[in-house]
Protein backbone atom coordinates (compact mmCIF):
# COMPACT_ATOMS: atom_id res chain seq x y z
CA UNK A 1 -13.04 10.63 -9.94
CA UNK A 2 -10.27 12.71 -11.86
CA UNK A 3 -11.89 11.74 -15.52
CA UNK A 4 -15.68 12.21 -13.96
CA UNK A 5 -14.85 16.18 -13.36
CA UNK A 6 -12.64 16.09 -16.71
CA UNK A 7 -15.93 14.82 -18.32
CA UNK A 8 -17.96 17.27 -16.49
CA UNK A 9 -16.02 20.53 -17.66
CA UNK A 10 -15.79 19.09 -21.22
CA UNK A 11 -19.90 18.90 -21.19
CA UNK A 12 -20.15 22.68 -19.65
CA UNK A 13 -18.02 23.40 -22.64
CA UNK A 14 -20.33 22.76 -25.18
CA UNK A 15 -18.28 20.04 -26.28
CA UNK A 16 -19.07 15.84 -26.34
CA UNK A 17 -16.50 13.43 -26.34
CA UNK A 18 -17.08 11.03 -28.94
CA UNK A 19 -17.94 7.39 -27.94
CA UNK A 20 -14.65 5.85 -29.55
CA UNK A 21 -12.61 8.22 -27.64
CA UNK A 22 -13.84 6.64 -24.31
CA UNK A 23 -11.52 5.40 -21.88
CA UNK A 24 -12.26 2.70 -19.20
CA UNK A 25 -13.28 3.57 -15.92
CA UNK A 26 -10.87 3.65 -13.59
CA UNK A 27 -10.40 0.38 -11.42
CA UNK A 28 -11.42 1.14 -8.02
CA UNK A 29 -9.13 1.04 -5.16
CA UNK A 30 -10.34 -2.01 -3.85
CA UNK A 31 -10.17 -3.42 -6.97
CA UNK A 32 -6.44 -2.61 -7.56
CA UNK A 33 -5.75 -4.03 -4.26
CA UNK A 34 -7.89 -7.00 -4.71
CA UNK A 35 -5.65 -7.87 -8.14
CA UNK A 36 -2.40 -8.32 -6.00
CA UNK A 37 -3.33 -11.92 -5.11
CA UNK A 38 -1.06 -14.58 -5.02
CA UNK A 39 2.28 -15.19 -3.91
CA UNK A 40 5.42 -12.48 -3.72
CA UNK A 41 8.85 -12.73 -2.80
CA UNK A 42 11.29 -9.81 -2.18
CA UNK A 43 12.56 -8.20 0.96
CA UNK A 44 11.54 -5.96 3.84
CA UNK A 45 14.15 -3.71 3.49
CA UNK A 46 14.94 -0.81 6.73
CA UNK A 47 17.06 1.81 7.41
CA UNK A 48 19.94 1.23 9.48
CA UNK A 49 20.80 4.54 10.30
CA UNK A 50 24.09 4.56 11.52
CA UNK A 51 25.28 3.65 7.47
CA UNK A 52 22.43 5.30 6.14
CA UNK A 53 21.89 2.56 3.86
CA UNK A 54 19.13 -0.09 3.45
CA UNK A 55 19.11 -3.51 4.87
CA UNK A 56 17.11 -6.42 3.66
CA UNK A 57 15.86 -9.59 5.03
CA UNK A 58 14.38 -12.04 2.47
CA UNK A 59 10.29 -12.23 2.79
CA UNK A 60 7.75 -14.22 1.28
CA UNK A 61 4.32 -12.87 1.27
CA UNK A 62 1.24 -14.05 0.34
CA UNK A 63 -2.39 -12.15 -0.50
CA UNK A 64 -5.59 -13.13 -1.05
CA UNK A 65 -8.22 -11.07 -2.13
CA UNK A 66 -11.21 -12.27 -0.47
CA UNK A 67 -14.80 -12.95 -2.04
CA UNK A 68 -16.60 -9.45 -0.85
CA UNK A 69 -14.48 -7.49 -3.13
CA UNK A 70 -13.32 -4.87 -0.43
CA UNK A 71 -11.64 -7.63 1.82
CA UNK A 72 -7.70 -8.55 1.60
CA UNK A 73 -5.65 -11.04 4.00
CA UNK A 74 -2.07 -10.53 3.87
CA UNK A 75 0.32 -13.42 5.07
CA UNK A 76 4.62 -12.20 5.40
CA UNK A 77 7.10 -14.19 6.61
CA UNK A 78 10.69 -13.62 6.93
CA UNK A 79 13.63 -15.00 8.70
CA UNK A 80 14.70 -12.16 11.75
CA UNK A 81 17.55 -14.07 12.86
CA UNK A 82 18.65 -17.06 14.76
CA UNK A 83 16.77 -15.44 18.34
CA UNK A 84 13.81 -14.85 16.83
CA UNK A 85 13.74 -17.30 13.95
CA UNK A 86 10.86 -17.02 10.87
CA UNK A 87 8.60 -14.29 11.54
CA UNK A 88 4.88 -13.90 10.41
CA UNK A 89 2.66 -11.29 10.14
CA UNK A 90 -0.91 -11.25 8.95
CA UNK A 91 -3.01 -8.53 8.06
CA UNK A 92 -6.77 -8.02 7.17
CA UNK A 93 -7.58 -4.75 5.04
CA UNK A 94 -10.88 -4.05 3.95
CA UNK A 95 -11.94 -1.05 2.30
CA UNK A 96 -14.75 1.32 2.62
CA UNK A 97 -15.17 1.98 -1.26
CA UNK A 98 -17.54 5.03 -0.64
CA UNK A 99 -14.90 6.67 1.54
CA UNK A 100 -11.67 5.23 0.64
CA UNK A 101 -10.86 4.57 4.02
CA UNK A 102 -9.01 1.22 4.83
CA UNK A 103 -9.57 -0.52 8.19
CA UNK A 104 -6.68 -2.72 9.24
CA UNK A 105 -5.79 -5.69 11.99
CA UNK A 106 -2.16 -6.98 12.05
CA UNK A 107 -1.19 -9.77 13.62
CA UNK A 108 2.09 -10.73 15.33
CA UNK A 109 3.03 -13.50 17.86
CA UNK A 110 4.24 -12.14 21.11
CA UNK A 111 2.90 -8.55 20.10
CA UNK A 112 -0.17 -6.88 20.59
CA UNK A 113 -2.55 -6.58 17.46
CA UNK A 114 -1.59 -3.09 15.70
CA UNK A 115 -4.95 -1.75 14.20
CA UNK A 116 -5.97 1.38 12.46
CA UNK A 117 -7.40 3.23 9.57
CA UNK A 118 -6.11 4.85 6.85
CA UNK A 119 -7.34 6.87 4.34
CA UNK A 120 -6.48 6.25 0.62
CA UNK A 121 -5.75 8.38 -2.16
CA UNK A 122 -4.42 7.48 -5.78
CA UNK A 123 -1.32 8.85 -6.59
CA UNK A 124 -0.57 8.53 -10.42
CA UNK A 125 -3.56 7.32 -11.88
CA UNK A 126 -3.40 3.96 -12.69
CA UNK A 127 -3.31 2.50 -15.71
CA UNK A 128 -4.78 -1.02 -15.75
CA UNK A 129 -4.94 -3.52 -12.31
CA UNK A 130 -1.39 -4.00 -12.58
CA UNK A 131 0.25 -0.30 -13.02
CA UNK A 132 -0.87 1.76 -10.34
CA UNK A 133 -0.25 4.02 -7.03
CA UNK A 134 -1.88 4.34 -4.03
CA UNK A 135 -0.66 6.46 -0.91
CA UNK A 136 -1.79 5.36 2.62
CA UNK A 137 -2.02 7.97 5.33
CA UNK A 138 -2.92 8.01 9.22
CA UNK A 139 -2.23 9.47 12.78
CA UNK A 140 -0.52 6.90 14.64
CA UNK A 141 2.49 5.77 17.33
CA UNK A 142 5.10 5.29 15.45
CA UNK A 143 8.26 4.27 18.04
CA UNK A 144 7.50 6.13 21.61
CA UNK A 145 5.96 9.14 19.55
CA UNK A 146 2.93 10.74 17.73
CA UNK A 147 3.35 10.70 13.82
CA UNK A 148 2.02 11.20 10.40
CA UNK A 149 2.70 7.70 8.61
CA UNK A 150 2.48 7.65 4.71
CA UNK A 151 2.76 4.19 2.94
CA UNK A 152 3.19 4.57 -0.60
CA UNK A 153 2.62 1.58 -2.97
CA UNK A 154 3.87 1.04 -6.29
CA UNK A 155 2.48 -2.00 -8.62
CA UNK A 156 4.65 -1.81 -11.94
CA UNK A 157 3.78 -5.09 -13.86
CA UNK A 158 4.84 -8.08 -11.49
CA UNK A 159 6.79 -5.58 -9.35
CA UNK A 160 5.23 -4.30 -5.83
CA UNK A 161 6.58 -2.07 -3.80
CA UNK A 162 5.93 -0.03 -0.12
CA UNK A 163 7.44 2.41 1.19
CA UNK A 164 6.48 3.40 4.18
CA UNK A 165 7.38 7.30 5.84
CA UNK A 166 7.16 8.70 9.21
CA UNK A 167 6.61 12.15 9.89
CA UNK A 168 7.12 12.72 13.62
CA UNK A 169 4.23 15.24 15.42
CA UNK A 170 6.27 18.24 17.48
CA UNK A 171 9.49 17.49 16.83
CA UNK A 172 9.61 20.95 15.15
CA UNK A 173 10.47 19.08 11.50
CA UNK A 174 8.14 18.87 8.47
CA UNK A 175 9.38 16.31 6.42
CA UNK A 176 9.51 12.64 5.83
CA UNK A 177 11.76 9.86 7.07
CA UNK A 178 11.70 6.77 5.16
CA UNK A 179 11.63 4.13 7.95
CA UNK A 180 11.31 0.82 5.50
CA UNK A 181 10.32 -0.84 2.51
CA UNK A 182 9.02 -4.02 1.17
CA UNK A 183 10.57 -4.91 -2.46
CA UNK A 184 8.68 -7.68 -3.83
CA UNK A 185 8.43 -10.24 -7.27
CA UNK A 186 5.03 -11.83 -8.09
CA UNK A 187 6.15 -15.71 -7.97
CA UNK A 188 7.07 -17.09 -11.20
CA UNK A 189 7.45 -14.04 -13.30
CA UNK A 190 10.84 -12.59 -14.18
């Protein structure tokens, strides 16, 4: 969208950008999300806030971009401990490409199924499908509360990461908390 009103004040310039000079489009949304098929491991990292510091549990997660092109399942597991034992959680995205809204169903045993939307914006423009930044934003519970929830992701090569940040509604605070993270490695690449 960025390079469409670059082109546009370039033409009511007076000046044309030669046709070597062209650059790609950019990949839509979808599209970047789409490319993050396949397997990942890492952590989901929180913030134990007594130590301020992180803490990670080992996760695997698996994606797969599904054949409509605006339709992702996500599969995490991870180990929470010898009460709760290995933990999965799967989500469907699917994005409205003319709004850049993303609907979402999580699923959880023993929980109810956390659903939303969010709306999508780019944050640095990316790149190619595989060097990118996209921020995530909704209204939503977050705890007992009413909050502004950002989710930032990060693809850097074979590196993915979220980082997800509350903003609490009338707690008489602007800013954001980080509240946790996942840290992942595409499977089989260093």
């Amino acid at each position: 969208m960025r390079r469409l009103f670059a082109f546009a004040a370039i033409a009511a310039l007076g000046f044309a950008a030669p046709a070597a000079a062209a650059e790609p489009p950019l990949p839509a949304m979808a599209e970047l999300l789409a490319a993050t098929s396949g397997e990942w491991r890492g952590e989901l990292q929180y913030r134990d806030y007594q130590s301020n510091s992180w803490e990670g549990l080992p996760v695997t997660v698996r994606i797969q971009a599904q054949g409509d092109g605006v339709t992702v399942v996500r599969t995490a597991a991870f180990d929470d401990g010898p009460k709760a034992g290995i933990v999965t959680i799967t989500t469907v995205t699917q994005i409205d490409p003319a709004t850049g809204r993303e609907s979402y169903a999580s699923f959880r045993k023993g929980r109810d199924t956390d659903s939303g939307t969010a709306q999508l914006s780019p944050g640095s423009g990316p790149r190619d499908l595989t060097h990118w930044t996209i921020i995530a934003t909704e209204t939503r519970t977050d705890g007992n509360s009413l909050a502004l929830v950002r989710e930032t992701t990060t693809r850097d090569g074979s590196a993915l990461v979220t980082v997800k940040e509350v903003d609490p509604i009338g707690d008489g605070v602007d800013g954001w908390m980080p509240r946790n993270r996942t840290v992942l490695q595409l499977a089989g690449h260093p």
